[in-house]
C-alpha atoms as a PDB file:
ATOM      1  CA  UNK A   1      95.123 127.745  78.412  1.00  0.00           C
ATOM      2  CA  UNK A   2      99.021 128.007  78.493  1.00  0.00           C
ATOM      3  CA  UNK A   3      99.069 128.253  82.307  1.00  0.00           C
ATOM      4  CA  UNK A   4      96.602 124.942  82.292  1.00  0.00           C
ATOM      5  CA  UNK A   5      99.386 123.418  80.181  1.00  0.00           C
ATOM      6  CA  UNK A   6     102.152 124.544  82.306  1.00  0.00           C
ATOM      7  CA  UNK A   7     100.612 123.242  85.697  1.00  0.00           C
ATOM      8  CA  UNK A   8      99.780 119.748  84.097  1.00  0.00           C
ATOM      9  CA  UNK A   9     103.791 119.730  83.057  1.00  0.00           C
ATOM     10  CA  UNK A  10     104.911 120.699  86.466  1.00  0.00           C
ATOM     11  CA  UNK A  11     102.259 117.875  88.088  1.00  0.00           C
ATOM     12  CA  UNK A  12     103.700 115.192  85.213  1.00  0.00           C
ATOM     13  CA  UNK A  13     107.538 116.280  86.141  1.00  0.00           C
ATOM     14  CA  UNK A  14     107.032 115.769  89.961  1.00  0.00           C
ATOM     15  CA  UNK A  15     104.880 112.708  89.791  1.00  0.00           C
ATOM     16  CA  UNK A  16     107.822 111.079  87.757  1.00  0.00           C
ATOM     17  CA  UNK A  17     110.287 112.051  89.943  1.00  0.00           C
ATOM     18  CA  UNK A  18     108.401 110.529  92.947  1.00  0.00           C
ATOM     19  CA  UNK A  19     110.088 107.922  94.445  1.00  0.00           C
ATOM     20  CA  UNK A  20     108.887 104.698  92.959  1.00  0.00           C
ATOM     21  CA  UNK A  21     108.280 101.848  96.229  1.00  0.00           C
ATOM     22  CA  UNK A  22     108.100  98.825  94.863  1.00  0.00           C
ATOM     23  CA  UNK A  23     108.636  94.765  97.008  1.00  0.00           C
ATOM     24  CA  UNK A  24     112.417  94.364  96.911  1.00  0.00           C
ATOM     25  CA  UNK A  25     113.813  90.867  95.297  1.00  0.00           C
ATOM     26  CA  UNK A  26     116.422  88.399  96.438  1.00  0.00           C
ATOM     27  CA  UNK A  27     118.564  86.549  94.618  1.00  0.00           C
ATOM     28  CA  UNK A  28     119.311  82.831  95.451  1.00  0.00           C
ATOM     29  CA  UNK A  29     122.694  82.456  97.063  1.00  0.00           C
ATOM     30  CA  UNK A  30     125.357  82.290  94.218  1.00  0.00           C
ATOM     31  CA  UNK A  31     128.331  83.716  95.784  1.00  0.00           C
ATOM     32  CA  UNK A  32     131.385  81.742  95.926  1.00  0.00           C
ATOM     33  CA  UNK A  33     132.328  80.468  99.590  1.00  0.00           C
ATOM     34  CA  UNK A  34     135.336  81.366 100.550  1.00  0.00           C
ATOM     35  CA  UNK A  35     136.095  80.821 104.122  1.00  0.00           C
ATOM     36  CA  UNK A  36     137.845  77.898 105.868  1.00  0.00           C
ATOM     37  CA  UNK A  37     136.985  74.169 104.872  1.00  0.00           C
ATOM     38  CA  UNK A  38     135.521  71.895 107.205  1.00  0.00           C
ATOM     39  CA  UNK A  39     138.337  69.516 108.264  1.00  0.00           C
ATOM     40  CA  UNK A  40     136.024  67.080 110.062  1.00  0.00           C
ATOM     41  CA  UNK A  41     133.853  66.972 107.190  1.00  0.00           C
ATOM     42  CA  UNK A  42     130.762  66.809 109.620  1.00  0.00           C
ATOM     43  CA  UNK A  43     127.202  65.918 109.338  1.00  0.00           C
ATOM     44  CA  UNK A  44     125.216  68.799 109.496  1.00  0.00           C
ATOM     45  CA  UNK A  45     121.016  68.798 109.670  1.00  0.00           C
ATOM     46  CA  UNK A  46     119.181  71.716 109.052  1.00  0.00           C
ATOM     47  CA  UNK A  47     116.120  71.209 111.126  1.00  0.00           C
ATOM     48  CA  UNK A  48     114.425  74.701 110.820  1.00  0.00           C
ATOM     49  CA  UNK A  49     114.296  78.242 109.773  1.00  0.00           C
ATOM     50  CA  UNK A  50     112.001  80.693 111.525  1.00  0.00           C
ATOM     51  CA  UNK A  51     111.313  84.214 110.355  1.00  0.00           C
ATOM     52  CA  UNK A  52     110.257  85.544 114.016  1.00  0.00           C
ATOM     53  CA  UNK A  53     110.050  89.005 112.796  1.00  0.00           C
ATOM     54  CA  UNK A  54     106.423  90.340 113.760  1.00  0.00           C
ATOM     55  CA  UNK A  55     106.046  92.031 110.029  1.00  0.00           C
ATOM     56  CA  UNK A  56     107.429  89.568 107.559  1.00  0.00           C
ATOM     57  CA  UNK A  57     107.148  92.173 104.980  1.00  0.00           C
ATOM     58  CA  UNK A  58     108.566  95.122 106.072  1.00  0.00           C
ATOM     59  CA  UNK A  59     112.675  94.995 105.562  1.00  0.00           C
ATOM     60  CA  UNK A  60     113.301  99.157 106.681  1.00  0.00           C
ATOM     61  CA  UNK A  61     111.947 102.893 105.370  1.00  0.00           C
ATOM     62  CA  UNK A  62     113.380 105.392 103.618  1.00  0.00           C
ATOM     63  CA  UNK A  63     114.612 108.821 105.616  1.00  0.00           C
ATOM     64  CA  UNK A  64     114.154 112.106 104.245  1.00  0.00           C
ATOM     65  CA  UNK A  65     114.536 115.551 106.189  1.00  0.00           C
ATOM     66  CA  UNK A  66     115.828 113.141 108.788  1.00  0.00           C
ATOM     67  CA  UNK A  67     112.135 111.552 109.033  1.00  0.00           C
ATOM     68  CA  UNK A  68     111.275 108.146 108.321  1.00  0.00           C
ATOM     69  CA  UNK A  69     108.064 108.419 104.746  1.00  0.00           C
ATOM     70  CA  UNK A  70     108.758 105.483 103.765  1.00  0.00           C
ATOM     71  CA  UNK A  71     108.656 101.569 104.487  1.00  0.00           C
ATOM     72  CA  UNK A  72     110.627  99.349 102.512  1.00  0.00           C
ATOM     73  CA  UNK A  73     108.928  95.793 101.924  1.00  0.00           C
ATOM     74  CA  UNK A  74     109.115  92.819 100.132  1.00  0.00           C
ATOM     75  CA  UNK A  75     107.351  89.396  99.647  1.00  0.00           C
ATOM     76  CA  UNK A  76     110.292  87.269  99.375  1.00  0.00           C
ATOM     77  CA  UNK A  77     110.524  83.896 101.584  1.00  0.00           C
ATOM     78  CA  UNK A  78     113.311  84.584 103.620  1.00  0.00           C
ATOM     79  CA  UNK A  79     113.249  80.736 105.561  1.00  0.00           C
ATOM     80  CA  UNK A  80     113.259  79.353 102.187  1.00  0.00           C
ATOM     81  CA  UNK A  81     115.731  81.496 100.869  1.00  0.00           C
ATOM     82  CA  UNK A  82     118.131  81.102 103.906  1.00  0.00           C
ATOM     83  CA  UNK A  83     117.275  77.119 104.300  1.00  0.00           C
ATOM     84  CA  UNK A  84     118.779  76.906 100.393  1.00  0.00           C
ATOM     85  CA  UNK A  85     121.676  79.440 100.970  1.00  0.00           C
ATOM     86  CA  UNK A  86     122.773  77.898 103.776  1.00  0.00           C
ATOM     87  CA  UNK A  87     122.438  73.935 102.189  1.00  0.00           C
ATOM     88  CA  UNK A  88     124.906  75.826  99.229  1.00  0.00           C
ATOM     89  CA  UNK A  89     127.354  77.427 101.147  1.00  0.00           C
ATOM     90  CA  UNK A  90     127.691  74.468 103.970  1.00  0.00           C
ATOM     91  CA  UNK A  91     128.371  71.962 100.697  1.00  0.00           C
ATOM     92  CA  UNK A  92     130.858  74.639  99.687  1.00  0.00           C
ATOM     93  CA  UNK A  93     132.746  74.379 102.936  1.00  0.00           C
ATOM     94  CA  UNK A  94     132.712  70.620 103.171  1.00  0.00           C
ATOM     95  CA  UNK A  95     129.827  69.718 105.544  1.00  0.00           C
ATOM     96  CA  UNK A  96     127.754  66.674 104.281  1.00  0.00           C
ATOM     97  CA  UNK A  97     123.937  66.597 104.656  1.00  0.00           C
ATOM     98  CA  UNK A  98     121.333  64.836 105.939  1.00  0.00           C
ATOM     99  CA  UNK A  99     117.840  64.806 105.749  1.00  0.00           C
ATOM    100  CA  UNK A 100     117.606  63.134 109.656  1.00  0.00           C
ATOM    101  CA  UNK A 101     118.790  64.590 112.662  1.00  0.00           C
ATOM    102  CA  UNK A 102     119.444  61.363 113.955  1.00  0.00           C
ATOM    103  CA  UNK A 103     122.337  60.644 111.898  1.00  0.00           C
ATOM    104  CA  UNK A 104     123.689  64.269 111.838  1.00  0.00           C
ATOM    105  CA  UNK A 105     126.339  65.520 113.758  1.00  0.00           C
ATOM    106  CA  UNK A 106     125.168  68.861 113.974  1.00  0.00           C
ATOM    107  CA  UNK A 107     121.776  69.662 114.069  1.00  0.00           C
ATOM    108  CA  UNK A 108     121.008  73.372 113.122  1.00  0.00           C
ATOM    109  CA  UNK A 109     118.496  75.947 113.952  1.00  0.00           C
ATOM    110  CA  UNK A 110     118.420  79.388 113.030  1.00  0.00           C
ATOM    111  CA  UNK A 111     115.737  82.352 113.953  1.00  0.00           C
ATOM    112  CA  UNK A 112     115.875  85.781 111.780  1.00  0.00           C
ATOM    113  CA  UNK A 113     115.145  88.428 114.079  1.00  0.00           C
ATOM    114  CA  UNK A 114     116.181  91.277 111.951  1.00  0.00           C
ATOM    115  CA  UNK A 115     116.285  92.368 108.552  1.00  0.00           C
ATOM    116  CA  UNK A 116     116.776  96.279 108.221  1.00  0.00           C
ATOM    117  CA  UNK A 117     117.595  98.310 105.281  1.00  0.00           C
ATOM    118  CA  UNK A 118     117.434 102.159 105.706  1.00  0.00           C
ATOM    119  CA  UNK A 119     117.945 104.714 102.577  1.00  0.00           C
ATOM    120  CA  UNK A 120     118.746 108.472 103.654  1.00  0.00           C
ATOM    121  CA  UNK A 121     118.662 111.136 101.321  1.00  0.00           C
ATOM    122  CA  UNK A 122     122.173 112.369 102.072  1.00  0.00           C
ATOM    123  CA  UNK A 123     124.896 113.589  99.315  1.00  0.00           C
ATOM    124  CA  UNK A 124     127.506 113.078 100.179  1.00  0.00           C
ATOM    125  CA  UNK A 125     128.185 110.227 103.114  1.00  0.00           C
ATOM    126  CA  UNK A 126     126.793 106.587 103.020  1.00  0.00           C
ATOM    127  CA  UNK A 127     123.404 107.085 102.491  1.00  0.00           C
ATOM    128  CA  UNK A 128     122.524 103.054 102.620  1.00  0.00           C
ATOM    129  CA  UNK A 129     122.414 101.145 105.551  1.00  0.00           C
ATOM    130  CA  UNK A 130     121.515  97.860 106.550  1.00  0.00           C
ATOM    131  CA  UNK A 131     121.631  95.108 109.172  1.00  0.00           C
ATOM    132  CA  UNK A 132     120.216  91.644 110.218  1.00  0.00           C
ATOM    133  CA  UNK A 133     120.113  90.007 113.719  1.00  0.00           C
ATOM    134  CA  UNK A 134     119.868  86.022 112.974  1.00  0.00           C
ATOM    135  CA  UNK A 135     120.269  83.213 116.157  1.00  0.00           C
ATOM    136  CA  UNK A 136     121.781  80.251 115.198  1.00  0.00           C
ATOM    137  CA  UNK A 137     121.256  77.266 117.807  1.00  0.00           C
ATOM    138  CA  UNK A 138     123.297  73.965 117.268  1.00  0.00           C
ATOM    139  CA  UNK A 139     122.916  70.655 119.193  1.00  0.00           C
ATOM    140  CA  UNK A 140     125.563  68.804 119.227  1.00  0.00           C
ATOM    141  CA  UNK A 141     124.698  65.287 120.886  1.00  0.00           C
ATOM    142  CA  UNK A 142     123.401  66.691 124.140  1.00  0.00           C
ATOM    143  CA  UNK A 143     124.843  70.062 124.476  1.00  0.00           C
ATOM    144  CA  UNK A 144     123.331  73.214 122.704  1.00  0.00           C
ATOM    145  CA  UNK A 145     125.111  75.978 121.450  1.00  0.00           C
ATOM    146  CA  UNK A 146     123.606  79.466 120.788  1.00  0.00           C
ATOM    147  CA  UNK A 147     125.678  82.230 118.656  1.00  0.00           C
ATOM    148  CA  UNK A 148     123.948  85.885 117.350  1.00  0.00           C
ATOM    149  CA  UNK A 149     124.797  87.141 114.412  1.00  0.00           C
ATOM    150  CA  UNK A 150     124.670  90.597 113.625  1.00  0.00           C
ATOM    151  CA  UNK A 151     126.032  91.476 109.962  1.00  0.00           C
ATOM    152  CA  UNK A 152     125.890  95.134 109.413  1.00  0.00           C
ATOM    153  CA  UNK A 153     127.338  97.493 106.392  1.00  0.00           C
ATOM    154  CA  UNK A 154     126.817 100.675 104.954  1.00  0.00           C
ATOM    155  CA  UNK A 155     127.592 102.115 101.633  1.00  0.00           C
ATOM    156  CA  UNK A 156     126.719 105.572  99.327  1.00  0.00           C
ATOM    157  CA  UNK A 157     125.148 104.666  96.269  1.00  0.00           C
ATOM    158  CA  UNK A 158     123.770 107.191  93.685  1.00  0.00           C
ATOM    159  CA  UNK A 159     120.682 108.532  94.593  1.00  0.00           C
ATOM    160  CA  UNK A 160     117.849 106.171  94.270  1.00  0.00           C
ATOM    161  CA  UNK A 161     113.906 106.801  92.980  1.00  0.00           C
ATOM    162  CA  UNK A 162     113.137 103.434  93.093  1.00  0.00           C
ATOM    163  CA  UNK A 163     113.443 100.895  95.952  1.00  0.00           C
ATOM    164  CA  UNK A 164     114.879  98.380  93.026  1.00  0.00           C
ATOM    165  CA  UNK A 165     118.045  99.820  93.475  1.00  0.00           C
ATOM    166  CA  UNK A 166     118.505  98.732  97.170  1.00  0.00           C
ATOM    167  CA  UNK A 167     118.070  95.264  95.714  1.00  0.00           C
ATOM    168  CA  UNK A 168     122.388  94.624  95.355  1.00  0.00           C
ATOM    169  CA  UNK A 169     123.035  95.610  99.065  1.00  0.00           C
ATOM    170  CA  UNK A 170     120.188  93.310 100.328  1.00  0.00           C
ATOM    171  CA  UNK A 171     121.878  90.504  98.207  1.00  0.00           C
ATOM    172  CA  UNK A 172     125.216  91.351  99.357  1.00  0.00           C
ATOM    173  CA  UNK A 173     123.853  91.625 102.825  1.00  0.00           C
ATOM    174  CA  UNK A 174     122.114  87.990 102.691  1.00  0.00           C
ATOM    175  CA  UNK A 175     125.277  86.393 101.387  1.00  0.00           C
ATOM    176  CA  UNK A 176     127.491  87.609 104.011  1.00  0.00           C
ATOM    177  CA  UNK A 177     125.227  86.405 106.589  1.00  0.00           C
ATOM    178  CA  UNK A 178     125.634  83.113 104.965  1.00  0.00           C
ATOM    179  CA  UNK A 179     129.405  83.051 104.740  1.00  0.00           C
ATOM    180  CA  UNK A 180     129.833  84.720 108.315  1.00  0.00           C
ATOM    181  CA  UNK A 181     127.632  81.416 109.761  1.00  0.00           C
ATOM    182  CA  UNK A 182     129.034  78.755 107.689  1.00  0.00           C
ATOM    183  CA  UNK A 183     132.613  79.963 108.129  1.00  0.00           C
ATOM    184  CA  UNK A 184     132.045  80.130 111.610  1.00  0.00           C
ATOM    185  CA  UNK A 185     130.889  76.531 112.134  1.00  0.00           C
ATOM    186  CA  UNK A 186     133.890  75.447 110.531  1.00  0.00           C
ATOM    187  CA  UNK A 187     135.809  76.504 113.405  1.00  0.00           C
ATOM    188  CA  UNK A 188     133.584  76.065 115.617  1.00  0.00           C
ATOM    189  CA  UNK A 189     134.956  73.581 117.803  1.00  0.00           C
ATOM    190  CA  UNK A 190     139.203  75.555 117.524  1.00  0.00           C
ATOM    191  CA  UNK A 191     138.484  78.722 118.656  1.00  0.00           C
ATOM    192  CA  UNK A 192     138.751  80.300 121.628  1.00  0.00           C
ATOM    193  CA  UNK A 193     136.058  80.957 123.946  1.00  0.00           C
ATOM    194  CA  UNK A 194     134.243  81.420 127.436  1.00  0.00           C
ATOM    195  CA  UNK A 195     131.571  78.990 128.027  1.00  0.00           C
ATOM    196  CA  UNK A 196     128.708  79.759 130.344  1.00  0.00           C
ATOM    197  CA  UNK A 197     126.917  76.459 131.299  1.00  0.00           C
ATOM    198  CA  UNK A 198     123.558  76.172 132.537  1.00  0.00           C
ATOM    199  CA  UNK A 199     122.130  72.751 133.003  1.00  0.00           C
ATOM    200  CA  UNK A 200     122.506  71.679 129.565  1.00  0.00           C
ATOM    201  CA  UNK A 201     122.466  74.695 127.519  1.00  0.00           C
ATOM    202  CA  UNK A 202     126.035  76.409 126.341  1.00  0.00           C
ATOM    203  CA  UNK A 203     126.410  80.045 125.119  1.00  0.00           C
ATOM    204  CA  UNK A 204     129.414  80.450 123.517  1.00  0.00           C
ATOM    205  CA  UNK A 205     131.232  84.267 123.598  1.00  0.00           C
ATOM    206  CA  UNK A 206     134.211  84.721 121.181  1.00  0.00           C
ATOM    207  CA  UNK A 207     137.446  86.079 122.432  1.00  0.00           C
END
């Protein structure tokens, strides 16, 4: 009888230290914008934003013994959540908005081709990793413009049984992706750059 006892202790102790996968959350955008301020005060028309991912749902996996048991998922809206972000932080910066292209300056696109978080059960380095590949298309009268993103960072954080805790990085990861855009498009048209022009299409490389 003891030993019975003892083996459904040992069971209850592992099963609660299994980790707990649950759909990660994401906060609206709240942080403060603070890169440069439109000086033009421009027009700007948010005409779409496509998740073009082929699984919405899956945002990374979890690595332990250096192979991948886990996938990381969540059920948030991410072209909602970017569509409001972006309408925040571009009223932060100055831009004003319209609800027709026609009378916008800008006219903006943007396609999220990325969202990866990965967890790693090392000790002692950064053990949390993430990264997002977003396109960003604006027309500008008849020219187009195309710039990729690619916000990346890494951090250690205390080691994690639940996928809740990987819920700060994602946030912090969202909002930079924001800022990085927005704060771009302020300078848009004063920075330096090679331009590539084909028919009526311009891809923009910064220097």
């Amino acid at each position: 009888m003891k030993s019975l006892f003892y083996l459904f202790g040992v069971l209850v102790f592992f099963g609660g230290c299994s980790y707990k996968n649950e759909a990660i959350n994401l906060s609206s955008y709240n942080a403060e914008y603070a890169g440069e301020i439109s000086k033009e005060k421009k027009i700007v028309f948010i005409e779409s934003i496509k998740d073009v991912r082929v699984d919405k749902r899956i945002i990374g996996y979890i690595v332990k013994n250096g192979e991948k048991t886990t996938k990381l998922f969540s059920n948030v809206d991410f072209e909602k959540k970017y569509k409001d972000g972006l309408n925040n932080a571009l009223h932060m910066a100055g831009f004003k908005a319209s609800l027709e292209s026609a009378k916008a300056d800008l006219v903006m696109n943007v396609y999220i081709k990325k969202i990866e978080l990965v967890y790693n059960d090392k000790n002692f380095d950064k053990n949390l990793k993430g990264k997002m590949e977003l396109e960003v298309v604006i027309k500008k009268g008849k020219e187009t413009i195309t710039q990729n993103f690619k916000p990346s960072a890494s951090k250690w954080i205390s080691p994690s049984y639940s996928s809740k805790d990987l819920e700060p990085f994602l946030n912090e990861l969202f909002s930079d992706s924001i800022n990085n855009i927005v704060s771009r498009l302020t300078s848009y048209w004063f920075i330096r750059y090679s331009q590539v022009k084909l028919e009526n299409k311009i891809t923009l490389k910064t220097i």
